[in-house]
C-alpha atoms as a PDB file:
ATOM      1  CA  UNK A   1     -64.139  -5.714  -6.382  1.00  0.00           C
ATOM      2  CA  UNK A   2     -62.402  -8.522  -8.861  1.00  0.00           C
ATOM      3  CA  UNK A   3     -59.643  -6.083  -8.988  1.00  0.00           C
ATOM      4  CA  UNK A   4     -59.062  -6.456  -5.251  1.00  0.00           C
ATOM      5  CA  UNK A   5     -59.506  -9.455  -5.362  1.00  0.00           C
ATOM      6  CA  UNK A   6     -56.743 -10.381  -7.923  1.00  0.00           C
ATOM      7  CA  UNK A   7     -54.590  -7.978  -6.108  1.00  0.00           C
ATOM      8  CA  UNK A   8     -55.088  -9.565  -2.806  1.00  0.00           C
ATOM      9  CA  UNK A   9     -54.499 -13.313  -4.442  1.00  0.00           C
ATOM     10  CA  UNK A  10     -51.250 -11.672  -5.687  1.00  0.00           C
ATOM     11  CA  UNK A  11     -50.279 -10.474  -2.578  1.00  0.00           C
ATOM     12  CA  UNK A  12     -50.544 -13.577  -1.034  1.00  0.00           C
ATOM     13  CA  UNK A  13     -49.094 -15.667  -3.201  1.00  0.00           C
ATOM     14  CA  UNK A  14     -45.724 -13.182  -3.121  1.00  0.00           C
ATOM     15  CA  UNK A  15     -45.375 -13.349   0.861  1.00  0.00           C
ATOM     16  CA  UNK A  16     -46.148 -17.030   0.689  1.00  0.00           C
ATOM     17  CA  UNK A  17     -42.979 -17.624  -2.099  1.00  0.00           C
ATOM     18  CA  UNK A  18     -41.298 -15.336  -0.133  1.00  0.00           C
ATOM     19  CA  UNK A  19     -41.682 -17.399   3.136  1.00  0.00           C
ATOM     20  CA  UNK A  20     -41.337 -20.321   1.073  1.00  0.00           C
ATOM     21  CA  UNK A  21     -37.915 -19.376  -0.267  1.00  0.00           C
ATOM     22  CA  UNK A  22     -36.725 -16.589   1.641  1.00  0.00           C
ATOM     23  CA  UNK A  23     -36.181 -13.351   1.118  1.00  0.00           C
ATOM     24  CA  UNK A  24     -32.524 -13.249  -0.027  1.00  0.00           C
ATOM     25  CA  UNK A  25     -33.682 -15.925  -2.855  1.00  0.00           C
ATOM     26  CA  UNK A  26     -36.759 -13.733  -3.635  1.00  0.00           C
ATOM     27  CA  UNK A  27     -33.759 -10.847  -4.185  1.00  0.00           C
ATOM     28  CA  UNK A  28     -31.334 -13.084  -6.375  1.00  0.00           C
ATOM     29  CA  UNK A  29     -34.417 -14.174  -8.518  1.00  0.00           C
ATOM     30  CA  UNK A  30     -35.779 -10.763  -9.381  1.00  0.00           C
ATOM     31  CA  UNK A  31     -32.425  -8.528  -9.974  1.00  0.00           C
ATOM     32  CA  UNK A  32     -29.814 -11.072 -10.210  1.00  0.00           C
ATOM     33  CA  UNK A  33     -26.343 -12.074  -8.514  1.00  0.00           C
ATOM     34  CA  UNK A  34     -26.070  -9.831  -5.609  1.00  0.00           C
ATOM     35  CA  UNK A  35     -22.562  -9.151  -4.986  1.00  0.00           C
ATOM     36  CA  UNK A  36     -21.838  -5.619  -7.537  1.00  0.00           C
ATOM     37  CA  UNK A  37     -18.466  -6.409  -8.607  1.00  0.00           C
ATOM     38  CA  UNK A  38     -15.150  -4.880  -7.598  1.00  0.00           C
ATOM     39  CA  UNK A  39     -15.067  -1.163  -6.677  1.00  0.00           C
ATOM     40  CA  UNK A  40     -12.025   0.956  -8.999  1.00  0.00           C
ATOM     41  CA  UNK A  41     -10.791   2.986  -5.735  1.00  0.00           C
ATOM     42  CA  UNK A  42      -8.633   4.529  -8.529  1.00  0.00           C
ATOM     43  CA  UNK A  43     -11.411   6.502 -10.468  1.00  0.00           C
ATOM     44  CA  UNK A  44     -13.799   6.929  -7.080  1.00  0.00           C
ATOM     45  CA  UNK A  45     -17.066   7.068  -8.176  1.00  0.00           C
ATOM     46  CA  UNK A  46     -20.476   7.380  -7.191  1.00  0.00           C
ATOM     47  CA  UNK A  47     -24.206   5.838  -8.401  1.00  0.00           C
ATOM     48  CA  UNK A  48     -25.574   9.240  -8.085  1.00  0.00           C
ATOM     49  CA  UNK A  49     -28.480   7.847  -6.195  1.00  0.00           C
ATOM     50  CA  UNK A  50     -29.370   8.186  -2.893  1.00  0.00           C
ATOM     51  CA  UNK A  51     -28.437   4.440  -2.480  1.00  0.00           C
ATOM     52  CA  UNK A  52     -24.468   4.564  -1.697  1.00  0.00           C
ATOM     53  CA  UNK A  53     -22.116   6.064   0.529  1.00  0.00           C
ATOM     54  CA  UNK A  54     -18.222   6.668   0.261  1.00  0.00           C
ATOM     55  CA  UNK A  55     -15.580   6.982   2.675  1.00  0.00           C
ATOM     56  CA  UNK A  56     -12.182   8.215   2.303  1.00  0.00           C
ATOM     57  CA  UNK A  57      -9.326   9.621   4.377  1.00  0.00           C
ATOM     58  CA  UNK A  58      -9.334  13.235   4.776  1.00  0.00           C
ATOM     59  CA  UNK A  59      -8.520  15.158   1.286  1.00  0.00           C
ATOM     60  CA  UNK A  60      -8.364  11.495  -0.494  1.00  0.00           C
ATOM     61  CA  UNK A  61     -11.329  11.803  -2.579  1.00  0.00           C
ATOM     62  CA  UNK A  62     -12.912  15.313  -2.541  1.00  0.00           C
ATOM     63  CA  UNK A  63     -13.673  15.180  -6.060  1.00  0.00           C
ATOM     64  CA  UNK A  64     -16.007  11.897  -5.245  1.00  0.00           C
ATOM     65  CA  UNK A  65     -18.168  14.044  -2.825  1.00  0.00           C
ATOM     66  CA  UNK A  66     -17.393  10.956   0.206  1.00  0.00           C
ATOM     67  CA  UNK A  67     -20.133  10.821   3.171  1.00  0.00           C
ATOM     68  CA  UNK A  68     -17.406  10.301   5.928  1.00  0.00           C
ATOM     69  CA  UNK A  69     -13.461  10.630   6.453  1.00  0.00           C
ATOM     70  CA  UNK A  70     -11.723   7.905   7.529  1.00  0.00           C
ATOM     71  CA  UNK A  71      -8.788   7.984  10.057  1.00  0.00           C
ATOM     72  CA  UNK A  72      -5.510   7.161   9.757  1.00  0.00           C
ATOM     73  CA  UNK A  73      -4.397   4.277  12.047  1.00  0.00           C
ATOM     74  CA  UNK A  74      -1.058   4.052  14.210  1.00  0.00           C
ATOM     75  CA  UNK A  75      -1.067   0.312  12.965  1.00  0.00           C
ATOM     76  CA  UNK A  76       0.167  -1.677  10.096  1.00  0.00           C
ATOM     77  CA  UNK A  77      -1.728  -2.464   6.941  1.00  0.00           C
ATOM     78  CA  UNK A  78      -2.535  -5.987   7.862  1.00  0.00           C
ATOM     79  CA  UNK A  79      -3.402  -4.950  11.166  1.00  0.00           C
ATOM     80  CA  UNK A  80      -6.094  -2.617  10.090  1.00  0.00           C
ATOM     81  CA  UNK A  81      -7.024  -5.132   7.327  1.00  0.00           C
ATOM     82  CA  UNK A  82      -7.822  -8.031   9.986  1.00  0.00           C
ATOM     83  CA  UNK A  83      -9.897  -5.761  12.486  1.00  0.00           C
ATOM     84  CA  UNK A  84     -11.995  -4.420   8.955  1.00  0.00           C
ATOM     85  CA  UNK A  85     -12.210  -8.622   8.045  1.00  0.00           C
ATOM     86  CA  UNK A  86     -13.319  -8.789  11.341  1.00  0.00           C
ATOM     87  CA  UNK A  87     -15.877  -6.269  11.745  1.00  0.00           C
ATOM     88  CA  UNK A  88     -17.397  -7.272   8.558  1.00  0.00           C
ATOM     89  CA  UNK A  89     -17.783 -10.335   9.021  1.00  0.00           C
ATOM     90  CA  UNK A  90     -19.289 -10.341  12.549  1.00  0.00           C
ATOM     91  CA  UNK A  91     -22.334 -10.501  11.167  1.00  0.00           C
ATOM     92  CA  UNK A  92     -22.901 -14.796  10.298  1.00  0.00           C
ATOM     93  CA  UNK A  93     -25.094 -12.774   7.481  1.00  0.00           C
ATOM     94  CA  UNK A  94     -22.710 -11.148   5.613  1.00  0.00           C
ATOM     95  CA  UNK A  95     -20.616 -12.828   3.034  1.00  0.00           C
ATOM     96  CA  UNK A  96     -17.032 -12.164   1.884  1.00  0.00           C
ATOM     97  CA  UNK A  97     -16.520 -12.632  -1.900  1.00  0.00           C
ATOM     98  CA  UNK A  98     -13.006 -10.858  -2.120  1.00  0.00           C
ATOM     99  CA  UNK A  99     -11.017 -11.544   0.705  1.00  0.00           C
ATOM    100  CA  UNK A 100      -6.800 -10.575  -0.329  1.00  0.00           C
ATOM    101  CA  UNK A 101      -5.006  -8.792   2.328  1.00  0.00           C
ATOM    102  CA  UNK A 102      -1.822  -9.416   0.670  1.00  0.00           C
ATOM    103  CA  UNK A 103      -3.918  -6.559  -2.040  1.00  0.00           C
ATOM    104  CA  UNK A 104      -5.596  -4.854   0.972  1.00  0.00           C
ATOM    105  CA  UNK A 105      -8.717  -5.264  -0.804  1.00  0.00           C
ATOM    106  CA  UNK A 106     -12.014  -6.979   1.252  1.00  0.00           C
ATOM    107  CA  UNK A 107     -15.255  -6.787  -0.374  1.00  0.00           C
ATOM    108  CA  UNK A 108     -18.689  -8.394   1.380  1.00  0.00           C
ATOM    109  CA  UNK A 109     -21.959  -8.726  -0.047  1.00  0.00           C
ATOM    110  CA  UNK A 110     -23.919  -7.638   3.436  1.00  0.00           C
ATOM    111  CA  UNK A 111     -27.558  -7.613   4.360  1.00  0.00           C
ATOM    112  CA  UNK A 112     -30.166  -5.142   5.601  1.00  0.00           C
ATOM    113  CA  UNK A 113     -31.721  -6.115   8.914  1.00  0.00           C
ATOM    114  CA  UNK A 114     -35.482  -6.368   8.114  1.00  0.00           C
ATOM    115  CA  UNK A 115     -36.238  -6.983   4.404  1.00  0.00           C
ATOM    116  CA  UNK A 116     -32.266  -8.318   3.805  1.00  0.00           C
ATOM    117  CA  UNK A 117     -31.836  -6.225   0.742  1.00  0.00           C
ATOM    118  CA  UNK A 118     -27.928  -7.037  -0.457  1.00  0.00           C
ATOM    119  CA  UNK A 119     -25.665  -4.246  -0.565  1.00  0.00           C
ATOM    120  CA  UNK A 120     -21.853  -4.479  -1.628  1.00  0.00           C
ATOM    121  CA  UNK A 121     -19.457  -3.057   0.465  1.00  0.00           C
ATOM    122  CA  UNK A 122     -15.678  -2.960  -0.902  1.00  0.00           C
ATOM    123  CA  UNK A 123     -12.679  -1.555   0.960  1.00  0.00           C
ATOM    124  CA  UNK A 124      -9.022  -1.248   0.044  1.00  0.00           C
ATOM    125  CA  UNK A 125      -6.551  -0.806   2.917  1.00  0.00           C
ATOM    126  CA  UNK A 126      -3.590   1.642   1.951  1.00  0.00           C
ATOM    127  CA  UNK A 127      -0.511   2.984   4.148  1.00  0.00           C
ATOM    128  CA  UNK A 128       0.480   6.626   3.655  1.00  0.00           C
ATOM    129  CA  UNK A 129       3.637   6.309   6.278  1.00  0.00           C
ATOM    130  CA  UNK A 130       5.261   3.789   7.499  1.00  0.00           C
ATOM    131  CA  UNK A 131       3.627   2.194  10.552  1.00  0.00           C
ATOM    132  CA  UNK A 132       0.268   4.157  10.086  1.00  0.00           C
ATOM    133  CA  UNK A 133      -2.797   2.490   8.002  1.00  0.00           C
ATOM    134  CA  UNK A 134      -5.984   4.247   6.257  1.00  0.00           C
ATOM    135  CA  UNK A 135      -8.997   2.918   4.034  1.00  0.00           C
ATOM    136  CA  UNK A 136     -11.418   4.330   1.602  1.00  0.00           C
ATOM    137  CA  UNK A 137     -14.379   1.715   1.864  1.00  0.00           C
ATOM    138  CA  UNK A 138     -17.545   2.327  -0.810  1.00  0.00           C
ATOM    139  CA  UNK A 139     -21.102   0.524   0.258  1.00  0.00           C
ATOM    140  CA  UNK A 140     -23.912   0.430  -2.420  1.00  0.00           C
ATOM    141  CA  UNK A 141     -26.967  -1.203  -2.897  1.00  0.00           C
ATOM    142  CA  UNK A 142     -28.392  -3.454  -5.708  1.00  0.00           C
ATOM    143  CA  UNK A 143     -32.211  -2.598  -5.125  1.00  0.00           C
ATOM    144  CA  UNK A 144     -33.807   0.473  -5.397  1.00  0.00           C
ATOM    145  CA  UNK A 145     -32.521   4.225  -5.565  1.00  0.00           C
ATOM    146  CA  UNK A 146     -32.560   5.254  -1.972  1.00  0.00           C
ATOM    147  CA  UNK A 147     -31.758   3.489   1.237  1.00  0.00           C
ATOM    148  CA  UNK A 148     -32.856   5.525   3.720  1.00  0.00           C
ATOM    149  CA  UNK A 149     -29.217   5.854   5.025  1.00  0.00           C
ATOM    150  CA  UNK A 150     -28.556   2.386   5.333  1.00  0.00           C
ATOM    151  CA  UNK A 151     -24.872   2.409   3.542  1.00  0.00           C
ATOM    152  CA  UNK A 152     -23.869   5.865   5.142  1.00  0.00           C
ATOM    153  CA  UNK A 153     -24.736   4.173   8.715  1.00  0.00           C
ATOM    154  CA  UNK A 154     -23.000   1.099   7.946  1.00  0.00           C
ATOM    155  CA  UNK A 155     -19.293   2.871   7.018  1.00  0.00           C
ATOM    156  CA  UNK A 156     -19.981   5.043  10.223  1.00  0.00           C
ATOM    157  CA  UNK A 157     -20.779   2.031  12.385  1.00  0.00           C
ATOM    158  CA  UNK A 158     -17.127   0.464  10.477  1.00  0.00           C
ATOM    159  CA  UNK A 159     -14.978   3.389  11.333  1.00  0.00           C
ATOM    160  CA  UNK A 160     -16.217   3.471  14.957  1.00  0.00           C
ATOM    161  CA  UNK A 161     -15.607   0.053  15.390  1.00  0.00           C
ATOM    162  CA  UNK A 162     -12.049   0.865  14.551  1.00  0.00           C
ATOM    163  CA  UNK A 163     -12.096   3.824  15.945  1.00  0.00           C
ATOM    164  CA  UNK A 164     -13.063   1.138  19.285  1.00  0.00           C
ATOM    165  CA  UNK A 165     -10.214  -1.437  18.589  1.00  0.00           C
ATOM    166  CA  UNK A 166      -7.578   0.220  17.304  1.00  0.00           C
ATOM    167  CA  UNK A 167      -5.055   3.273  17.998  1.00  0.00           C
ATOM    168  CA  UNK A 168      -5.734   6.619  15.970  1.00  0.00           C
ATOM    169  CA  UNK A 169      -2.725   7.933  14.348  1.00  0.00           C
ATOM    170  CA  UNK A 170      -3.799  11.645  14.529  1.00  0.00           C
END
């Protein structure tokens, strides 16, 4: 019964900080900064967990086991690289923290919907012919080893947004 109790005091005590504060600060306090640092798109690698998701352009990164390909664009670099900018940051929620197009490299710290658990998303923008444009974009989260999908659904809700806005190439 004092068990309970102290476990129901507890309990209270966390949602009230949490309302106090907010959810995003109750994140940052307990595991830190949370925007993951740059992605290496050169060595494509993955967590091993069920908590990321890679996408790539069609044969670009077999050996990284990618959720999704990508398409290849009938635009220019910096056209595909403003229409990913503005996708991603749609959302007033998410946050840019690498923003160089002249690099084709965005990354965002972004937010689940309910509990707003921070996941990083990084992209780099590359053209394999002249006047056509592909990505490989990598989502992962900070918290937890699974996400129930939440990183795979978020690079297939990207590409079909481009998919949406701009011409496909193939």
């Amino acid at each position: 019964m004092l068990l309970a109790a102290v476990l129901a005091a507890l309990a209270l005590v966390a949602v009230g900080g949490v309302l106090a504060i907010g959810r995003e600060t109750v994140w940052e306090r307990a595991f830190g900064p949370p925007d993951l640092g740059p992605y290496d798109f050169g060595k494509l690698t993955r967590t091993g967990k069920l908590n990321d998701a890679l996408a790539c352009p069609l044969g670009a990164c077999l050996g990284a086991d990618p959720t999704l390909s990508v398409p290849v664009f009938a635009v220019e670099p910096a056209v595909l690289f403003a229409a990913i900018r503005t996708a991603v940051t749609a959302d007033p929620a998410n946050r840019l923290v690498e923003d160089d197009p002249a690099r084709g490299r965005l990354r965002a710290v972004m937010r689940t919907a309910v509990f707003r658990f921070p996941d990083t998303l990084s992209v780099e923008v590359v053209s394999p012919s002249p006047g056509t444009a592909t990505f490989a974009a990598y989502s992962r989260s900070q918290i937890g080893h699974a996400d129930l999908g939440a990183n795979a659904a978020r690079l297939r809700s990207l590409v079909e947004a481009l998919r949406r806005a701009l011409p496909d190439a193939g």
